[in-house]
N, C-alpha and C. Protein backbone atom coordinates (compact mmCIF):
# COMPACT_ATOMS: atom_id res chain seq x y z
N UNK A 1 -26.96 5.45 -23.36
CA UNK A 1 -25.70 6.15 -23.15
C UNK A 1 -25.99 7.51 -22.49
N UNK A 2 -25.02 7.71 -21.54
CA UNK A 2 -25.32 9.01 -21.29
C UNK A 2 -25.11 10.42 -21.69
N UNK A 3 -25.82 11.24 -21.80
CA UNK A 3 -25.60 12.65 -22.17
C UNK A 3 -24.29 13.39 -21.58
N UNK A 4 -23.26 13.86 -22.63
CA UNK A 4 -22.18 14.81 -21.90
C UNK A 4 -22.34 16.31 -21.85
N UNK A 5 -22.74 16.55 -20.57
CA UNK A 5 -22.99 17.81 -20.73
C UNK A 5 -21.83 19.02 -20.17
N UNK A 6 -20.83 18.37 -19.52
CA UNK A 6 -19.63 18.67 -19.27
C UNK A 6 -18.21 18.63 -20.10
N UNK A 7 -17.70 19.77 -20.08
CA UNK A 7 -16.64 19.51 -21.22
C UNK A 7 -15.17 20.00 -19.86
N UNK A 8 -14.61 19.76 -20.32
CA UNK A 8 -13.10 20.02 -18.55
C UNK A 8 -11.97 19.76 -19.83
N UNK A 9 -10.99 20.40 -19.24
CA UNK A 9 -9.42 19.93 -19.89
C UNK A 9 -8.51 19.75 -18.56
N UNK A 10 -7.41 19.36 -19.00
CA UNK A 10 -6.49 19.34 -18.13
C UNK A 10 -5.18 19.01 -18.04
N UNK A 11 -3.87 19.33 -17.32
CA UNK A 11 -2.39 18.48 -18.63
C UNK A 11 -2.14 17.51 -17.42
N UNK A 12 -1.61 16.32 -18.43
CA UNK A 12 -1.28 15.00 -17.87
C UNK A 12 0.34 15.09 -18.29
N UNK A 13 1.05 14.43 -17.91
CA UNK A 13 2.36 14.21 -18.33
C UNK A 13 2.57 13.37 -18.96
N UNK A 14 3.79 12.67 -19.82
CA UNK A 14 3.80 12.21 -20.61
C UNK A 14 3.71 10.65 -20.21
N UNK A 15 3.86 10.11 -19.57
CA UNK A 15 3.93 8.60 -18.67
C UNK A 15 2.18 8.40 -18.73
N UNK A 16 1.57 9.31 -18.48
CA UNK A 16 -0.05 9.22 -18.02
C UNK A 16 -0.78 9.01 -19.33
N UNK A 17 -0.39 9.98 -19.77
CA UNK A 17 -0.99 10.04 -21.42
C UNK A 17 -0.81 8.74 -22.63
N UNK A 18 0.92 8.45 -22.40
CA UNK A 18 0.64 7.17 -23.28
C UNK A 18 -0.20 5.86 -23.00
N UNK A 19 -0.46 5.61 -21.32
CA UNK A 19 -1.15 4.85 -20.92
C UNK A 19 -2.78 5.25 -20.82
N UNK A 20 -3.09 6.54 -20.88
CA UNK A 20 -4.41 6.65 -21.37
C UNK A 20 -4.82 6.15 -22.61
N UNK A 21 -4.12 7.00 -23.74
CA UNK A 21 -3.82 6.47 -25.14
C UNK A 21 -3.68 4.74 -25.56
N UNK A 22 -2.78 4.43 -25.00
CA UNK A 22 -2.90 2.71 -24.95
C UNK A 22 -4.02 2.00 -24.23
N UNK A 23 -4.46 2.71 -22.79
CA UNK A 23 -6.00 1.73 -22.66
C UNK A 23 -7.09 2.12 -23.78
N UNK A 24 -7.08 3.05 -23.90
CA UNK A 24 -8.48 3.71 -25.20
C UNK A 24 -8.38 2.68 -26.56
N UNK A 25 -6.88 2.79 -26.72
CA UNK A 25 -6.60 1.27 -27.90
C UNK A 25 -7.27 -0.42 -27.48
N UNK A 26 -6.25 -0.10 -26.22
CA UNK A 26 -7.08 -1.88 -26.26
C UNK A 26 -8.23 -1.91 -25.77
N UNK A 27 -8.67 -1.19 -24.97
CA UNK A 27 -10.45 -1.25 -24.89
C UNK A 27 -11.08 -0.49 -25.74
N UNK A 28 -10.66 -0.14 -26.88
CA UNK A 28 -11.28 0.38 -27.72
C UNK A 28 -12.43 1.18 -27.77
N UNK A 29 -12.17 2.02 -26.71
CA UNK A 29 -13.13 3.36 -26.53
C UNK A 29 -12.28 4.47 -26.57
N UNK A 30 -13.09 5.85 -26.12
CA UNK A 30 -12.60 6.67 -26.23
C UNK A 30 -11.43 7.01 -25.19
N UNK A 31 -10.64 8.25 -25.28
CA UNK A 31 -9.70 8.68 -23.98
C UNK A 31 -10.89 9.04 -22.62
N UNK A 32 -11.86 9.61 -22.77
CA UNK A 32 -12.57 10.22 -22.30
C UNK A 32 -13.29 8.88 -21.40
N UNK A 33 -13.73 7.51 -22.47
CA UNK A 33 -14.42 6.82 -21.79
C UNK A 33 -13.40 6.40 -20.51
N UNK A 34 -12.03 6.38 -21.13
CA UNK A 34 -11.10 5.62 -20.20
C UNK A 34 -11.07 6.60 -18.82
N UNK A 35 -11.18 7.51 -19.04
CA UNK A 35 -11.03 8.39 -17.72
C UNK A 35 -12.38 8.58 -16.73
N UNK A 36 -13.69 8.16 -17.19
CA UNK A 36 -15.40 7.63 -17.28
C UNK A 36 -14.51 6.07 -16.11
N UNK A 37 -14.54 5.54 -16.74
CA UNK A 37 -13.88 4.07 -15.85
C UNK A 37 -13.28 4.36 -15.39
N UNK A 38 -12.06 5.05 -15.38
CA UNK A 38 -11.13 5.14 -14.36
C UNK A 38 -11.59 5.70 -13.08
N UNK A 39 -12.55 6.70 -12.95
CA UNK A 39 -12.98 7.58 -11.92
C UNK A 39 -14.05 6.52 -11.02
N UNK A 40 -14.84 5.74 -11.96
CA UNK A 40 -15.74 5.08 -11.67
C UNK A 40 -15.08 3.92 -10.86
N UNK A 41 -14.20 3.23 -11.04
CA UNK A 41 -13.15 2.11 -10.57
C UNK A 41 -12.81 2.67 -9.24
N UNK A 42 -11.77 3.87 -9.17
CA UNK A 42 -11.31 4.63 -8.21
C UNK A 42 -12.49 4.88 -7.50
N UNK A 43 -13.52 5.32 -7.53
CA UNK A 43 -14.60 5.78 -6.48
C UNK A 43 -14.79 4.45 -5.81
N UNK A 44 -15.86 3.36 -6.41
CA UNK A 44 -15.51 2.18 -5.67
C UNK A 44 -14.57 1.84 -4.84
N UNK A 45 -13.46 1.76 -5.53
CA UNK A 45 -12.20 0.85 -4.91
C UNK A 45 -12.72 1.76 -3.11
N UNK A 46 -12.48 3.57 -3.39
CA UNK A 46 -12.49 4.17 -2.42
C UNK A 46 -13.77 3.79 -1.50
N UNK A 47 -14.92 3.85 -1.94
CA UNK A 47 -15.96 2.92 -0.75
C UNK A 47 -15.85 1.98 -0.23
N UNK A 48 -15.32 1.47 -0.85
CA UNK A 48 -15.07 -0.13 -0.39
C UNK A 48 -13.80 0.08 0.90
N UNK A 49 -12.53 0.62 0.71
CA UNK A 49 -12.00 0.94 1.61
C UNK A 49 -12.52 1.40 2.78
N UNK A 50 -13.56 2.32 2.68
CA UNK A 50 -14.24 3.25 3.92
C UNK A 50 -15.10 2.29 4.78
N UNK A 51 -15.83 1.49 3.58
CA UNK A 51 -16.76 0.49 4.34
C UNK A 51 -16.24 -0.40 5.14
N UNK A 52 -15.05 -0.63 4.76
CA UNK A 52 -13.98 -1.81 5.52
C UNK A 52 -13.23 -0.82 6.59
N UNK A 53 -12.88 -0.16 6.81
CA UNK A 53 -12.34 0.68 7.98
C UNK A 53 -13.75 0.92 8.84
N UNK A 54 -14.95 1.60 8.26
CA UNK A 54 -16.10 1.48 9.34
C UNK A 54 -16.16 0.29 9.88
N UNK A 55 -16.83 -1.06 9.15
CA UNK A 55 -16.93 -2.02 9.92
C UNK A 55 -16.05 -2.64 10.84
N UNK A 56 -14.71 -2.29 10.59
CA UNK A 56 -13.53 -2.52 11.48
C UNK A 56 -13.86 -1.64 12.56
N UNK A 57 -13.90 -0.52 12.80
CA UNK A 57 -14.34 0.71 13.97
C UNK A 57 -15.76 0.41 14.64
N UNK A 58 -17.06 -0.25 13.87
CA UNK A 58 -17.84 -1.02 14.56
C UNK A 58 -17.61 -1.73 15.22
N UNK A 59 -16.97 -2.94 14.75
CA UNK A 59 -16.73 -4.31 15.65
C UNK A 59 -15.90 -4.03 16.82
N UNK A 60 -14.71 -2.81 16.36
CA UNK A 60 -14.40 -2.80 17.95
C UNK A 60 -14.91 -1.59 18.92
N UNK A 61 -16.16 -0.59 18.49
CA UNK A 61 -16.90 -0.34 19.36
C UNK A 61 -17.85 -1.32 20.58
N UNK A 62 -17.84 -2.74 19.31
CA UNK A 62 -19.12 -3.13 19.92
C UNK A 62 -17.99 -4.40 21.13
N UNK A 63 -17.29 -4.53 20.49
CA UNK A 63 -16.52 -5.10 21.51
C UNK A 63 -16.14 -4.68 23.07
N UNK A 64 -16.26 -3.14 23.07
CA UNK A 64 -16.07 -2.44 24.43
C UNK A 64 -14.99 -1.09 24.05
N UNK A 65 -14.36 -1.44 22.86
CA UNK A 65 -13.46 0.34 22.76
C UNK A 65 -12.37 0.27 23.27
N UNK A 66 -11.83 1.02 23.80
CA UNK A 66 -11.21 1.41 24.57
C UNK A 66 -10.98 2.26 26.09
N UNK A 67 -10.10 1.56 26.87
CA UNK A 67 -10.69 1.77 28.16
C UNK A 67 -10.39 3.42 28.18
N UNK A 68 -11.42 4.33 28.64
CA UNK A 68 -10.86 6.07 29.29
C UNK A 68 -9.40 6.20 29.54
N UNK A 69 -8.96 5.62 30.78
CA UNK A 69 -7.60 5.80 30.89
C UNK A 69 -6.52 5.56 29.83
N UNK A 70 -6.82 4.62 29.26
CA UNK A 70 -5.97 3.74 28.36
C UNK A 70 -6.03 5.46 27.33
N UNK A 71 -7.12 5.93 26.45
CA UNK A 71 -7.19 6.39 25.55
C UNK A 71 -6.30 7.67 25.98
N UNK A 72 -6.62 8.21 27.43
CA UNK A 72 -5.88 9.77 27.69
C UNK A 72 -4.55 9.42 27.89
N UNK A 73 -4.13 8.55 28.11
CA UNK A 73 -2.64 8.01 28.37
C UNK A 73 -2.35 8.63 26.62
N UNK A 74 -2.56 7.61 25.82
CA UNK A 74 -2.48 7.70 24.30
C UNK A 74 -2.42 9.26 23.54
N UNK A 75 -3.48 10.08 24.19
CA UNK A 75 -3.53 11.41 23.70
C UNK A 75 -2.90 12.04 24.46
N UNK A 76 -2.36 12.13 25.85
CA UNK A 76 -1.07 12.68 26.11
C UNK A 76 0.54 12.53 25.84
N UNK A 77 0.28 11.27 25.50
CA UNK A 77 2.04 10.91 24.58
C UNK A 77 1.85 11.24 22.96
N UNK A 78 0.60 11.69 22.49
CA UNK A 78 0.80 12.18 21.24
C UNK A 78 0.85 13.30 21.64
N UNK A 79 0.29 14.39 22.27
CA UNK A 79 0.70 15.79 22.87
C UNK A 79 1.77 16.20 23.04
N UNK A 80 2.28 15.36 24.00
CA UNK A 80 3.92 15.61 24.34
C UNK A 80 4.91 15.01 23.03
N UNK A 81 4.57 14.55 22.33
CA UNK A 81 5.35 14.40 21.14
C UNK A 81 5.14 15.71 19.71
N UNK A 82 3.65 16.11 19.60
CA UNK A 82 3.67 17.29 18.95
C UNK A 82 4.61 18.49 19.40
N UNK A 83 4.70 18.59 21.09
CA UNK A 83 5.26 19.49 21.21
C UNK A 83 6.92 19.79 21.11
N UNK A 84 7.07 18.33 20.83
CA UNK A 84 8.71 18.56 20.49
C UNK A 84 8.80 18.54 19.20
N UNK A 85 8.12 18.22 17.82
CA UNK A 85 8.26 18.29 16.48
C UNK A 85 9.34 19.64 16.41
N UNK A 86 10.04 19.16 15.39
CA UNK A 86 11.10 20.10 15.04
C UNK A 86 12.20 20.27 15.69
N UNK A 87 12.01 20.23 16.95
CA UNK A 87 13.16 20.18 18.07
C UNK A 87 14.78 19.08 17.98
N UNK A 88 14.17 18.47 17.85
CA UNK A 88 15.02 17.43 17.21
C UNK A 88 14.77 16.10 18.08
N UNK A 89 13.59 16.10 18.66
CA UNK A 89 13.77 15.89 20.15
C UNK A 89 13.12 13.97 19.91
């Protein structure tokens, strides 16, 4: 098991808390472990997302990209659209 050498607080609202409270029941650990898994779950889930958006951005590097023209076309109609934000435009 590992050593806690960190102690943190923090306020949850009341929706968060009974469902902390109720996983700690049925998995029958602590609040603390539940928030230990929860972070641990969430980090994964989050690599796993990144790894899957890289390899998506690989395959279509290796495919050829996108053509120059094609891309400045793209970043000038997002330009000309920043510049009307707010405008109503």
């Amino acid at each position: 098991m590992a050593v806690m050498e960190h102690r943190t607080s923090f306020a949850l609202d009341e929706t968060t808390i009974i469902k902390l409270r109720k996983l700690s029941r049925l998995w029958r650990v602590s609040q603390a472990e539940v928030v230990r898994r929860a972070i641990e779950s969430a980090e994964a889930e989050a690599l796993a997302e990144t790894g899957v958006a890289l390899s998506r951005l690989q395959s279509y590097h290796a495919e050829g990209g996108l053509a120059a023209e094609t891309a400045n076309a793209y970043l000038r109609e997002v330009a000309a659209h920043r510049a009307n934000w707010g405008r109503g435009e």
